[in-house]
PDB file of N, CA and C in Angstrom:
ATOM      1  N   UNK A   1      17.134  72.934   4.511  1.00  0.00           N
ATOM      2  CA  UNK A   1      17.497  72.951   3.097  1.00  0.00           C
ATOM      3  C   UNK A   1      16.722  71.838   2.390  1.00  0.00           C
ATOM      4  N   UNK A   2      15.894  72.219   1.290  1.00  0.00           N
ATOM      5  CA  UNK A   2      15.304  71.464   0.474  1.00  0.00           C
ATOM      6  C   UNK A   2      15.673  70.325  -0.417  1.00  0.00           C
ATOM      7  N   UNK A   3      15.941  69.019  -0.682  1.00  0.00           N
ATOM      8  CA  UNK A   3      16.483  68.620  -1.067  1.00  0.00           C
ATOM      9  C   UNK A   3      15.424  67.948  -2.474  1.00  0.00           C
ATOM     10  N   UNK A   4      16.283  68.186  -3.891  1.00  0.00           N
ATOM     11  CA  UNK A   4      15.930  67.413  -5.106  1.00  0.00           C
ATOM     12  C   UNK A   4      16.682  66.365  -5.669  1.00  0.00           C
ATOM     13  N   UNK A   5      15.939  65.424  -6.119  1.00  0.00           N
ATOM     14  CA  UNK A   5      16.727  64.429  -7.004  1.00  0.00           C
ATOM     15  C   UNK A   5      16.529  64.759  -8.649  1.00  0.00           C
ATOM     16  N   UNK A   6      17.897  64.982  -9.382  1.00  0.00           N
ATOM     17  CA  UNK A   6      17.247  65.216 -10.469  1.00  0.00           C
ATOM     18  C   UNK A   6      17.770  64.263 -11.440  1.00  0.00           C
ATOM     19  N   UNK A   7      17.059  63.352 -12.175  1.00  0.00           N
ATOM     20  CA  UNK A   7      16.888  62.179 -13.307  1.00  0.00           C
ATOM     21  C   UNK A   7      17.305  62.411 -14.632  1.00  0.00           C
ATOM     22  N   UNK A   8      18.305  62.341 -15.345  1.00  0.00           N
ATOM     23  CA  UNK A   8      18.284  62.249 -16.430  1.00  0.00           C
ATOM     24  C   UNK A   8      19.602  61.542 -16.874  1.00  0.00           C
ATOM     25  N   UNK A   9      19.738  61.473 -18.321  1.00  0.00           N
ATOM     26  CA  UNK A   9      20.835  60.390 -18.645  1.00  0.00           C
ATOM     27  C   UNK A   9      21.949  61.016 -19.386  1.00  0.00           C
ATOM     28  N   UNK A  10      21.576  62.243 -19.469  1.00  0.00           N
ATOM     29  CA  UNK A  10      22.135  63.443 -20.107  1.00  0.00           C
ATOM     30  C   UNK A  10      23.405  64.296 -19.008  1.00  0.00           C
ATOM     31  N   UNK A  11      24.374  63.438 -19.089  1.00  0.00           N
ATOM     32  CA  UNK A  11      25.292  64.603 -17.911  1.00  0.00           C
ATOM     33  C   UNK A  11      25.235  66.337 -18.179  1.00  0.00           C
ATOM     34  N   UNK A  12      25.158  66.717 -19.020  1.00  0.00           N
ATOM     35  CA  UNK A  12      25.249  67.821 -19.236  1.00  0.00           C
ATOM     36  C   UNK A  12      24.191  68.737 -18.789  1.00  0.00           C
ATOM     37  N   UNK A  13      23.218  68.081 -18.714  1.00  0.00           N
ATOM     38  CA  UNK A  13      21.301  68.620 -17.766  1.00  0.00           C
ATOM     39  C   UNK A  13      21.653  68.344 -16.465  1.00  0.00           C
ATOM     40  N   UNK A  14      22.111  67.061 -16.009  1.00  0.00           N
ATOM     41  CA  UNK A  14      22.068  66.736 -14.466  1.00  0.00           C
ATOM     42  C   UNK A  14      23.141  68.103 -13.949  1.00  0.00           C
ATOM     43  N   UNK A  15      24.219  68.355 -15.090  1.00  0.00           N
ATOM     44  CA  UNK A  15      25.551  68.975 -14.169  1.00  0.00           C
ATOM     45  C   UNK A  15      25.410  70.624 -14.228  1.00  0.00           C
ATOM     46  N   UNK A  16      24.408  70.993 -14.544  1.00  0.00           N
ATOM     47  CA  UNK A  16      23.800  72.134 -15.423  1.00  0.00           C
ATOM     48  C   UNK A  16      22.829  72.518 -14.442  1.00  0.00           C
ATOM     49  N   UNK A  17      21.945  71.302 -14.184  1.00  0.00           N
ATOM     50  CA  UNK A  17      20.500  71.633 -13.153  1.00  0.00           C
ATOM     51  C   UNK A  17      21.344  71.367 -11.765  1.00  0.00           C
ATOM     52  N   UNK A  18      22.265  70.690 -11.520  1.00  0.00           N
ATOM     53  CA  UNK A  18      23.008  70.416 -10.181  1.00  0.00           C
ATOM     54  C   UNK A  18      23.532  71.880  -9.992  1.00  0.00           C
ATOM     55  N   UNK A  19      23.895  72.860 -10.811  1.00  0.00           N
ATOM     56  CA  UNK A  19      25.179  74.232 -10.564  1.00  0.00           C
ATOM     57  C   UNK A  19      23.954  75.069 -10.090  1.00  0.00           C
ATOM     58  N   UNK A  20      22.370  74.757 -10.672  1.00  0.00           N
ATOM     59  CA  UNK A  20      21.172  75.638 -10.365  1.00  0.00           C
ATOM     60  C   UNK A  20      21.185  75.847  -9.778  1.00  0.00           C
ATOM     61  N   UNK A  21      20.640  74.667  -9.103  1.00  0.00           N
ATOM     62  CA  UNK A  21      20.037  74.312  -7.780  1.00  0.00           C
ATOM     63  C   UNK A  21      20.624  74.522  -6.316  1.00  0.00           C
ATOM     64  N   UNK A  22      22.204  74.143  -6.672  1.00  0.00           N
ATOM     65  CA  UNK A  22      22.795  74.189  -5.693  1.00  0.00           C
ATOM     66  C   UNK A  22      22.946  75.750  -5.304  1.00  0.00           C
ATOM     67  N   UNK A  23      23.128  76.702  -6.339  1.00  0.00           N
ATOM     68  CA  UNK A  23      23.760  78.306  -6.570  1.00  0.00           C
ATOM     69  C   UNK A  23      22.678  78.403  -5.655  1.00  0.00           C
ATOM     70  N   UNK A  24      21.405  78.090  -6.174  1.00  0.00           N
ATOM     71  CA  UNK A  24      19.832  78.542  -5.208  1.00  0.00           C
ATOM     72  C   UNK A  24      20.086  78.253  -3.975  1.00  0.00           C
ATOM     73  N   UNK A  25      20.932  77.194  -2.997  1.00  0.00           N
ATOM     74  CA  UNK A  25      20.199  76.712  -1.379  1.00  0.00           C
ATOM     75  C   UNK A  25      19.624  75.274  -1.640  1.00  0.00           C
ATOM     76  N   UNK A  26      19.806  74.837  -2.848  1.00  0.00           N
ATOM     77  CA  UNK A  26      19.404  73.193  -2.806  1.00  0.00           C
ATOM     78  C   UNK A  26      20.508  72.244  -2.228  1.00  0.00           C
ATOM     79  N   UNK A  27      19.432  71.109  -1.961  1.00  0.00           N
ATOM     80  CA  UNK A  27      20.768  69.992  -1.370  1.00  0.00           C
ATOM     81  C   UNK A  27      20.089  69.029  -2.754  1.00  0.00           C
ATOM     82  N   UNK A  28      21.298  68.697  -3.860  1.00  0.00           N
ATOM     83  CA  UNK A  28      21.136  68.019  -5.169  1.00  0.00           C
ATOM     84  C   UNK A  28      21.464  66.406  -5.143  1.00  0.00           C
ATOM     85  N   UNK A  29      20.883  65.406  -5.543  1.00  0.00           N
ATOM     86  CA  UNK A  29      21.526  64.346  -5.820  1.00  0.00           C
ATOM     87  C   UNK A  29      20.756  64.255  -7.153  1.00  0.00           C
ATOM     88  N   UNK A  30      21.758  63.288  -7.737  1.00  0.00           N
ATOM     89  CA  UNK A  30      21.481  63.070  -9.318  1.00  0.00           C
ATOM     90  C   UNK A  30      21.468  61.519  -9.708  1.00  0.00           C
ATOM     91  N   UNK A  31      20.365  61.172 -11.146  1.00  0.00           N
ATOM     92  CA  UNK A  31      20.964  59.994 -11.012  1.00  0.00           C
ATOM     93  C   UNK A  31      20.430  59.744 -12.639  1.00  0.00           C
ATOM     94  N   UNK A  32      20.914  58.449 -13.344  1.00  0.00           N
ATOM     95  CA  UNK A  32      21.510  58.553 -14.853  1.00  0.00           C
ATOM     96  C   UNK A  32      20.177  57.533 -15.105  1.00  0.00           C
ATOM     97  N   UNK A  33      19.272  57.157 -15.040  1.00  0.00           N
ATOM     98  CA  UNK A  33      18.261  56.255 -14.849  1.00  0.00           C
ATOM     99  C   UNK A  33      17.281  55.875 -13.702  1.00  0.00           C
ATOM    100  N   UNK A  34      16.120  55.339 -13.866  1.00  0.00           N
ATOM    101  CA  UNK A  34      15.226  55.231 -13.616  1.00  0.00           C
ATOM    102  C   UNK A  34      15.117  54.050 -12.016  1.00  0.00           C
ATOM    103  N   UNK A  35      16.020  53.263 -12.600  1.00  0.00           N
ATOM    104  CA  UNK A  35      16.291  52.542 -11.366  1.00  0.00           C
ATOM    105  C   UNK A  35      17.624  52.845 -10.752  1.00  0.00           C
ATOM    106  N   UNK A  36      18.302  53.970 -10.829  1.00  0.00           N
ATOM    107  CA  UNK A  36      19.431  54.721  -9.733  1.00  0.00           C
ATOM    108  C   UNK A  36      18.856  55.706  -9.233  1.00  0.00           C
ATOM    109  N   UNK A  37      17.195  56.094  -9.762  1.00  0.00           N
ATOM    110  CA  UNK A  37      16.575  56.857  -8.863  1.00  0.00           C
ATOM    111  C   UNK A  37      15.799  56.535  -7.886  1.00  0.00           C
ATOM    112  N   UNK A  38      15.307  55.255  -8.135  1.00  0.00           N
ATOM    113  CA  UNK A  38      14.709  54.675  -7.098  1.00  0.00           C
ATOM    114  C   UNK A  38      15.592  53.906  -5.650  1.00  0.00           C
ATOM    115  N   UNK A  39      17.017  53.716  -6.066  1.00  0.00           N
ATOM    116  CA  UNK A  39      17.813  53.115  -4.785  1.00  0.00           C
ATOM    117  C   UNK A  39      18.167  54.910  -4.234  1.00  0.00           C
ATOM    118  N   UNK A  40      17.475  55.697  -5.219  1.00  0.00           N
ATOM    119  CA  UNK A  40      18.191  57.539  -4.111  1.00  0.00           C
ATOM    120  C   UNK A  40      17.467  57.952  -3.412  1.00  0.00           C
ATOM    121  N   UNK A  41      16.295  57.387  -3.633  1.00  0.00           N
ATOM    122  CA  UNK A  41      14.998  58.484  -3.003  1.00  0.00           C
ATOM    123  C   UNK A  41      14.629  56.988  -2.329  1.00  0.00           C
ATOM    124  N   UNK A  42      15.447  56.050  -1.828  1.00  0.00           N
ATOM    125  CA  UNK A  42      15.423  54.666  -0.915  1.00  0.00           C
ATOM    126  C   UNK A  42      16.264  54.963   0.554  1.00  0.00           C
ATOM    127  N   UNK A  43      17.617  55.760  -0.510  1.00  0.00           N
ATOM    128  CA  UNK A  43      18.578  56.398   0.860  1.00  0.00           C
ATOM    129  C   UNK A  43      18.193  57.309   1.083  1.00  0.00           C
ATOM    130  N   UNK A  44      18.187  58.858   0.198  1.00  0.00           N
ATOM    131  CA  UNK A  44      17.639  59.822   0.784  1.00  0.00           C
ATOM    132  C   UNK A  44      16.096  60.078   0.795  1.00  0.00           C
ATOM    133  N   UNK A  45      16.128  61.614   2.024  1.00  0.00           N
ATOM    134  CA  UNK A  45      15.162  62.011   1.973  1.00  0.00           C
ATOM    135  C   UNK A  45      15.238  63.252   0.783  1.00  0.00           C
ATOM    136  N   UNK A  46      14.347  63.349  -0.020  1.00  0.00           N
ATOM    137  CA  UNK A  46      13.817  63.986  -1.090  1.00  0.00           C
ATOM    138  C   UNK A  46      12.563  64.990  -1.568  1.00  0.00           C
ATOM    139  N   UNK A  47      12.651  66.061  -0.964  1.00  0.00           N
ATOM    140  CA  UNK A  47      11.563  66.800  -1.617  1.00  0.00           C
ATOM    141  C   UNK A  47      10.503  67.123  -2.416  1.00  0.00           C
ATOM    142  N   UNK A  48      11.654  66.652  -3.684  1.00  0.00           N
ATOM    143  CA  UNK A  48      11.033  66.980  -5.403  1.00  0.00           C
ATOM    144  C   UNK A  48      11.791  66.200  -5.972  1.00  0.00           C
ATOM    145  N   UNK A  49      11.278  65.885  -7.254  1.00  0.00           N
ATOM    146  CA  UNK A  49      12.389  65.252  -8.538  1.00  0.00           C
ATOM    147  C   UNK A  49      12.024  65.864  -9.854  1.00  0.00           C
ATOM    148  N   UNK A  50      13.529  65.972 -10.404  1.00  0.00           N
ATOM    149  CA  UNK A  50      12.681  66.396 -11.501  1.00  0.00           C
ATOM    150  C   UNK A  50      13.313  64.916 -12.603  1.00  0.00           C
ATOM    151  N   UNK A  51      12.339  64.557 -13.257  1.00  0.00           N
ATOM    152  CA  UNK A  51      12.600  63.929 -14.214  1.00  0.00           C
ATOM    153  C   UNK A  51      12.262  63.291 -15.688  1.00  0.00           C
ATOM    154  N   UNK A  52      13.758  62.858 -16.230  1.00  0.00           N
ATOM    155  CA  UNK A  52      13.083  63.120 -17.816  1.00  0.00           C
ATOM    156  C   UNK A  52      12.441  62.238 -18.395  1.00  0.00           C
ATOM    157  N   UNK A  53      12.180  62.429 -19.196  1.00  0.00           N
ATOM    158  CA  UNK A  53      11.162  61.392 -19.945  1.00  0.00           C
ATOM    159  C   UNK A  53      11.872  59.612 -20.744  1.00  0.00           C
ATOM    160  N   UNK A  54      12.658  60.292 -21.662  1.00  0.00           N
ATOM    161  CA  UNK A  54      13.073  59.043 -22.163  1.00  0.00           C
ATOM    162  C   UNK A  54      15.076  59.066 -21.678  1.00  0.00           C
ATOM    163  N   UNK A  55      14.597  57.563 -20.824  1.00  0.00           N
ATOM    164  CA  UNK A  55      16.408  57.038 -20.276  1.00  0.00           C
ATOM    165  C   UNK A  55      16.252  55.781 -20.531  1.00  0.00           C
ATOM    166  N   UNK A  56      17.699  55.296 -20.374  1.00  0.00           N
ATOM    167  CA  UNK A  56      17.838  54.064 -20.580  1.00  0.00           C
ATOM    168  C   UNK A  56      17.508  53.089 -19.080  1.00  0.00           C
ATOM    169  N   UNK A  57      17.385  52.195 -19.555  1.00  0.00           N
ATOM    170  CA  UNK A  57      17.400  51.301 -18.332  1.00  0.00           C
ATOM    171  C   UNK A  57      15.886  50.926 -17.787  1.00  0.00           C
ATOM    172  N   UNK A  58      15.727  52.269 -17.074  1.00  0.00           N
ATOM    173  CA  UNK A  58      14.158  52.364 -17.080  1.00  0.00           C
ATOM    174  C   UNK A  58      13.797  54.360 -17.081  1.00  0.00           C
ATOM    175  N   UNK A  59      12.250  54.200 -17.763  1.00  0.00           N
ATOM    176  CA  UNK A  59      12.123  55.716 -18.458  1.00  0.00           C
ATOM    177  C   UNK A  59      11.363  56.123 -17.117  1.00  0.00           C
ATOM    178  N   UNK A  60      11.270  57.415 -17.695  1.00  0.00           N
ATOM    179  CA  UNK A  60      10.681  58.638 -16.464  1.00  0.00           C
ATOM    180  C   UNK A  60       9.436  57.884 -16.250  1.00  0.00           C
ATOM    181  N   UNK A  61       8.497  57.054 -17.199  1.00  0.00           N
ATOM    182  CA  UNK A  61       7.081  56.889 -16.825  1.00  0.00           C
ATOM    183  C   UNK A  61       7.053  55.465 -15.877  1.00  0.00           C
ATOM    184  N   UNK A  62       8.193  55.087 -16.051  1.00  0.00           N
ATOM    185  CA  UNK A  62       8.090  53.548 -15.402  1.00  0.00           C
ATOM    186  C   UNK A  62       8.366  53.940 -14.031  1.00  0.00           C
ATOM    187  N   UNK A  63       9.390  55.321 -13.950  1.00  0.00           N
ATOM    188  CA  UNK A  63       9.942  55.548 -12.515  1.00  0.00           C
ATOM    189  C   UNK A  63       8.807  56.025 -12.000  1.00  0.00           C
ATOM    190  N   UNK A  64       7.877  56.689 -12.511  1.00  0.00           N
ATOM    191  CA  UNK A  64       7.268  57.819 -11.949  1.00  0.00           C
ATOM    192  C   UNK A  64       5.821  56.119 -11.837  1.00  0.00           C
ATOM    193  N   UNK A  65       6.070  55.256 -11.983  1.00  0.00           N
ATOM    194  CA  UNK A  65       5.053  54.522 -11.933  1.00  0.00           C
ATOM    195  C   UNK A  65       4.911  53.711 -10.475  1.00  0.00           C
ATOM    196  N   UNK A  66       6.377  53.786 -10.191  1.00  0.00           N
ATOM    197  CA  UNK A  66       7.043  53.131  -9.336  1.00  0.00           C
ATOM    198  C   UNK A  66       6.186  54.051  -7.471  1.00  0.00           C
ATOM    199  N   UNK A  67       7.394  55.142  -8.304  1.00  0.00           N
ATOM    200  CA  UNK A  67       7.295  55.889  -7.210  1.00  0.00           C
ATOM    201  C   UNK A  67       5.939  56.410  -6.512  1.00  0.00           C
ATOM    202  N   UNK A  68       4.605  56.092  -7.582  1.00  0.00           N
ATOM    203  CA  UNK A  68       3.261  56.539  -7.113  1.00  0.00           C
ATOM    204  C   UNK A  68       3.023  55.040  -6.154  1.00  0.00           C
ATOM    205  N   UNK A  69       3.530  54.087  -6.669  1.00  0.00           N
ATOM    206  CA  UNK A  69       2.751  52.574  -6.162  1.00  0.00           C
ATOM    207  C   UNK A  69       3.345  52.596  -4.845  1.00  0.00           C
ATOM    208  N   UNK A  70       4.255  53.007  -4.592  1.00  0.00           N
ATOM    209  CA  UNK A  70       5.154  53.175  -2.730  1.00  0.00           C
ATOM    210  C   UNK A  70       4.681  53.824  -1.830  1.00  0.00           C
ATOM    211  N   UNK A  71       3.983  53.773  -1.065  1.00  0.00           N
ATOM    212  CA  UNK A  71       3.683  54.826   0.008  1.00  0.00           C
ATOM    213  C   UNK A  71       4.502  55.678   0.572  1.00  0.00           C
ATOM    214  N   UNK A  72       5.893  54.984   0.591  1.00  0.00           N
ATOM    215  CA  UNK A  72       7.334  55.912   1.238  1.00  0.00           C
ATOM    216  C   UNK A  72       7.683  57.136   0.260  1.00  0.00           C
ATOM    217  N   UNK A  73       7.148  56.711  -1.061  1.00  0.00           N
ATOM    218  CA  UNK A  73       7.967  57.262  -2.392  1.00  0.00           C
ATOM    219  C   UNK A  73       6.378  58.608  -3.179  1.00  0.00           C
ATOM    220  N   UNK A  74       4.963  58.395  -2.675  1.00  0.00           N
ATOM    221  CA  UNK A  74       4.007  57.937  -3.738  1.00  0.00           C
ATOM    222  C   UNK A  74       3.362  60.210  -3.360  1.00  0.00           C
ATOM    223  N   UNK A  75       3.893  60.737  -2.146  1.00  0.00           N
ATOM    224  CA  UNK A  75       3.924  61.821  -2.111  1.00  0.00           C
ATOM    225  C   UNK A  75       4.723  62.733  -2.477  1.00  0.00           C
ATOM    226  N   UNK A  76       5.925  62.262  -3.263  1.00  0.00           N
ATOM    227  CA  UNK A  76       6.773  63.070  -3.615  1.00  0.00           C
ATOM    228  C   UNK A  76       6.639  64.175  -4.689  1.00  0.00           C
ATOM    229  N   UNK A  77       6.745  65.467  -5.338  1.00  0.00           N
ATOM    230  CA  UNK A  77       6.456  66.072  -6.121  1.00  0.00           C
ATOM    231  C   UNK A  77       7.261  65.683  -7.058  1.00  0.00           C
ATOM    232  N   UNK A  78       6.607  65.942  -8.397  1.00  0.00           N
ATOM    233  CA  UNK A  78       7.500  65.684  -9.315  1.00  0.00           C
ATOM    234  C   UNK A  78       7.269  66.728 -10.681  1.00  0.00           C
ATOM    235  N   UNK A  79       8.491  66.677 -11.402  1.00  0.00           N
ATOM    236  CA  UNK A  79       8.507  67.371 -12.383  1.00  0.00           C
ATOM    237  C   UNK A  79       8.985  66.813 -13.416  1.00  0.00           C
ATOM    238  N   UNK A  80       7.949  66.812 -14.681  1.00  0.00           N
ATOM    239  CA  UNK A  80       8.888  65.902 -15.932  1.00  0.00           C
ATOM    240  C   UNK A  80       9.323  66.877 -16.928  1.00  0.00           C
ATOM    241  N   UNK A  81      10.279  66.122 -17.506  1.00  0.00           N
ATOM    242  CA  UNK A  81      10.938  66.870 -18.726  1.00  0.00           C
ATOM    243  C   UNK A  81      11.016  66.113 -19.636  1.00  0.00           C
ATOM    244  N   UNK A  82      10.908  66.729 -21.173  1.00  0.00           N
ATOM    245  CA  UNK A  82      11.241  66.517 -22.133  1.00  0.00           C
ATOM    246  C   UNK A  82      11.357  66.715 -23.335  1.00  0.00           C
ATOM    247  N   UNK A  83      11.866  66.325 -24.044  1.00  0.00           N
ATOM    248  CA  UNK A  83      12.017  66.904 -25.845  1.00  0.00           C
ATOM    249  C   UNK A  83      10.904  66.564 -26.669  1.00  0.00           C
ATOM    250  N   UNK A  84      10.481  65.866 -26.148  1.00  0.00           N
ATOM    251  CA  UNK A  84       8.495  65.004 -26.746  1.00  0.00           C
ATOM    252  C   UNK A  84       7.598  65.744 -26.756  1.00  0.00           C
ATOM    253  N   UNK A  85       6.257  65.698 -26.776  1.00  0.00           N
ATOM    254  CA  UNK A  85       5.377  66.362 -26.219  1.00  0.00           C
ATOM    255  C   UNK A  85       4.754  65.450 -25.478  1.00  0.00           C
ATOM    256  N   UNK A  86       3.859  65.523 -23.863  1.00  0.00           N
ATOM    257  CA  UNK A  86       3.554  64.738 -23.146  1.00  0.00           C
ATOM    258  C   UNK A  86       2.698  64.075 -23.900  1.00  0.00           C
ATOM    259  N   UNK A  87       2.506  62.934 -24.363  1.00  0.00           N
ATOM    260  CA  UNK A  87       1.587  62.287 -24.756  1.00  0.00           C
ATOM    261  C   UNK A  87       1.115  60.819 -24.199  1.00  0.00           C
ATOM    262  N   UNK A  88       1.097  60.929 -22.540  1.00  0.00           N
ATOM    263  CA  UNK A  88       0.685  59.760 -21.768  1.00  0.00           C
ATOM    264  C   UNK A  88      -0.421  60.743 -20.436  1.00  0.00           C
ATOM    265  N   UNK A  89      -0.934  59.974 -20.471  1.00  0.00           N
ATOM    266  CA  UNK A  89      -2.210  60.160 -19.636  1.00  0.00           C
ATOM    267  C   UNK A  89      -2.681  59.423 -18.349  1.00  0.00           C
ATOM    268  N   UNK A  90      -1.804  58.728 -18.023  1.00  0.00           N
ATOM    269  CA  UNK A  90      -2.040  57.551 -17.260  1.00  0.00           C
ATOM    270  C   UNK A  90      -0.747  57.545 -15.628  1.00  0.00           C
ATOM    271  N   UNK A  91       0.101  58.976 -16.202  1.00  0.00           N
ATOM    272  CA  UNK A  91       0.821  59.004 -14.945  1.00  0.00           C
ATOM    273  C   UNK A  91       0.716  60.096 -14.358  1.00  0.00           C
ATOM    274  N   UNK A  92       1.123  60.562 -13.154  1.00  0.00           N
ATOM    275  CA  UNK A  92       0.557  61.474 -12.045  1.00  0.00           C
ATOM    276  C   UNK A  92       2.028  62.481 -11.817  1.00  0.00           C
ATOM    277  N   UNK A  93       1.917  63.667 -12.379  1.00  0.00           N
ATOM    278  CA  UNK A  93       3.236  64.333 -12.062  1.00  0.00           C
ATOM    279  C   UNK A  93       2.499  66.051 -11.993  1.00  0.00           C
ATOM    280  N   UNK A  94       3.167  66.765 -11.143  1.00  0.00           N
ATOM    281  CA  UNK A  94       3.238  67.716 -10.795  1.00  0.00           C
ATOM    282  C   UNK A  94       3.146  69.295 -11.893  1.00  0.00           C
ATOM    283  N   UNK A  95       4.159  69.218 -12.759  1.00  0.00           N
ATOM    284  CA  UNK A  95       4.393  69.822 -13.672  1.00  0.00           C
ATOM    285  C   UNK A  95       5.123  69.037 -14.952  1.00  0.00           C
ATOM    286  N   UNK A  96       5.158  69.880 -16.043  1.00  0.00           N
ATOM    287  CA  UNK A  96       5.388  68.718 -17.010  1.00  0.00           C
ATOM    288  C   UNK A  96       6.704  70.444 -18.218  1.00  0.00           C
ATOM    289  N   UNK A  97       7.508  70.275 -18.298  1.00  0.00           N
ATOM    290  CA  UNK A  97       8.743  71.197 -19.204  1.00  0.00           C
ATOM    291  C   UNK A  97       8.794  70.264 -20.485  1.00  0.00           C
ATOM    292  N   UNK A  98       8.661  70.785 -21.515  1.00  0.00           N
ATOM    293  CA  UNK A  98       9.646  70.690 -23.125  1.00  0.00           C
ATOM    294  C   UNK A  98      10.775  71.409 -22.853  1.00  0.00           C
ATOM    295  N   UNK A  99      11.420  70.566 -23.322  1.00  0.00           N
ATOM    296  CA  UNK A  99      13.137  71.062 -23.244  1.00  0.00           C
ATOM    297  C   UNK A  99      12.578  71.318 -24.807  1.00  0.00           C
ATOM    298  N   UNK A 100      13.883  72.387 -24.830  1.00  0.00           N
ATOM    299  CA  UNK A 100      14.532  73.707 -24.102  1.00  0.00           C
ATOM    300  C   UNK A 100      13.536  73.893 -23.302  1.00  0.00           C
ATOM    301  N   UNK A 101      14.115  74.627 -22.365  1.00  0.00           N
ATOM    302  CA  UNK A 101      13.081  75.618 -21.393  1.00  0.00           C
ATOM    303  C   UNK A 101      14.219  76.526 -20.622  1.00  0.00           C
ATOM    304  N   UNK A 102      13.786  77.636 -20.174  1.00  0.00           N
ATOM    305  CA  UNK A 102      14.069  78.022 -19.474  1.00  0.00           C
ATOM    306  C   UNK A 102      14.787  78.099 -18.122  1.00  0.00           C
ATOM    307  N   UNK A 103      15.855  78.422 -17.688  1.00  0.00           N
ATOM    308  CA  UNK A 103      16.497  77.737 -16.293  1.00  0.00           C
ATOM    309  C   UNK A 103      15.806  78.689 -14.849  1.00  0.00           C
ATOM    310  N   UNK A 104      15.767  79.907 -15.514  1.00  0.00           N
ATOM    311  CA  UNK A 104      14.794  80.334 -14.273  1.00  0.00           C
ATOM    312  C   UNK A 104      12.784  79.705 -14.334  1.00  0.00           C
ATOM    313  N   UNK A 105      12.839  79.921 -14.796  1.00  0.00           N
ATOM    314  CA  UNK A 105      11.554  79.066 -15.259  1.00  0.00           C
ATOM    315  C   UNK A 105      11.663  78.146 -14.287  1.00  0.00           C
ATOM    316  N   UNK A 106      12.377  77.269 -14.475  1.00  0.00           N
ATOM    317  CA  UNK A 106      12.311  75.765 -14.593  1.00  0.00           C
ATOM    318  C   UNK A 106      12.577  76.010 -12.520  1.00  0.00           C
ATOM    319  N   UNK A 107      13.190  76.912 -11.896  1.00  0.00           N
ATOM    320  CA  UNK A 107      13.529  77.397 -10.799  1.00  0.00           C
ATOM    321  C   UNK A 107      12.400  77.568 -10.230  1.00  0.00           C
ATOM    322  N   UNK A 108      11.384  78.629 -10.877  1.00  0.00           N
ATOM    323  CA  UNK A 108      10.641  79.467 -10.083  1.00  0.00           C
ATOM    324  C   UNK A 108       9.680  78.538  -9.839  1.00  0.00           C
ATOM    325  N   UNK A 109       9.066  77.756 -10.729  1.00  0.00           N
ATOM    326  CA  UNK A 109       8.430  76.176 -10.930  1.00  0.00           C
ATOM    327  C   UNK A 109       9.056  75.420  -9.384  1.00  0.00           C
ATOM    328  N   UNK A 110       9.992  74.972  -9.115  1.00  0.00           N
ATOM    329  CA  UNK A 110      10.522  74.193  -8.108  1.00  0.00           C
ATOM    330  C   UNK A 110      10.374  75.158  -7.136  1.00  0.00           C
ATOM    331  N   UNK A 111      10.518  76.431  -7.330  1.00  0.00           N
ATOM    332  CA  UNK A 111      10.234  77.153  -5.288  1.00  0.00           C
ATOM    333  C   UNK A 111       8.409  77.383  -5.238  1.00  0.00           C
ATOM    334  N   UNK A 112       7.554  77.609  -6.319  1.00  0.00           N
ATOM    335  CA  UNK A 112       6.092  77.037  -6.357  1.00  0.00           C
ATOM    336  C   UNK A 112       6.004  75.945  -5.664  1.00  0.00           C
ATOM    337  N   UNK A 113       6.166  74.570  -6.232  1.00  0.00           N
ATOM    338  CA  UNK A 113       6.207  73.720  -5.648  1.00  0.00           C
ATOM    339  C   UNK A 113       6.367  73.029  -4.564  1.00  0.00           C
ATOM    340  N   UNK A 114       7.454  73.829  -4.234  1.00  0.00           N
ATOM    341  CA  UNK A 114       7.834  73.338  -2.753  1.00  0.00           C
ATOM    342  C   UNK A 114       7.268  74.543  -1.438  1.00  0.00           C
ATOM    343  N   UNK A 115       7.116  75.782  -1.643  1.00  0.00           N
ATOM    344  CA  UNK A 115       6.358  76.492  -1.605  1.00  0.00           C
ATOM    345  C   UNK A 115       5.140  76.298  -0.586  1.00  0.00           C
ATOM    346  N   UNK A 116       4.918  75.435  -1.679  1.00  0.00           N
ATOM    347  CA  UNK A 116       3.047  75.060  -1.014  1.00  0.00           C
ATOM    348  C   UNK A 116       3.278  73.794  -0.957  1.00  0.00           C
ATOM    349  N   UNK A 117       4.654  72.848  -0.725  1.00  0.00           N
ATOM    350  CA  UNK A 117       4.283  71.623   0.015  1.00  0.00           C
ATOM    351  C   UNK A 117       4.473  71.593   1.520  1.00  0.00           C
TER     352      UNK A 117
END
């Protein structure tokens, strides 16, 4: 069983993408910021993440900055989200969603992904 971490600060996305994922055969952990994702994907092992762009504490680009500089952390796939339009160039992610989007979408995207990892 595949396991995702999915990032955002928004309970209503985490508890929404958690009912997905799980309905699919995922094993889900969730977390409300940028640095409660980095002590998850410290304990667990992790597949994919998907995560959003702007949180408190620390944002998707700082995590996703993190997680490239780790060797333990720096292969992980990732997926960002957000209500913005991507307008950074300087970080390394997998696929990139504007919310709204789609929930199968946003599915068929994560079995691609993992797919061919």
């Amino acid at each position: 069983m595949k396991t995702i971490l999915i990032v955002d600060d928004e309970f209503e996305v985490t508890d929404i993408l958690r009912w997905l994922f799980e309905w699919n055969d995922f094993k889900v952990h969730t977390a409300a910021n940028g640095r409660e994702a980095l002590s998850s994907v410290e304990r667990h092992a992790v597949d994919l993440c998907i995560i959003d762009l702007m949180m408190p504490i620390m944002d998707g680009i700082e995590l996703v900055r993190h997680m490239k500089e780790n060797p333990a952390t720096q292969s992980i796939p990732i997926i960002m989200m957000s209500a913005g339009p991507p307008d950074f160039d300087d970080i390394k992610f997998d696929y990139f969603f504007r919310k709204p989007f789609l929930f199968q979408d946003l599915l068929a995207q994560v079995k691609t992904i993992l797919n061919g990892a």
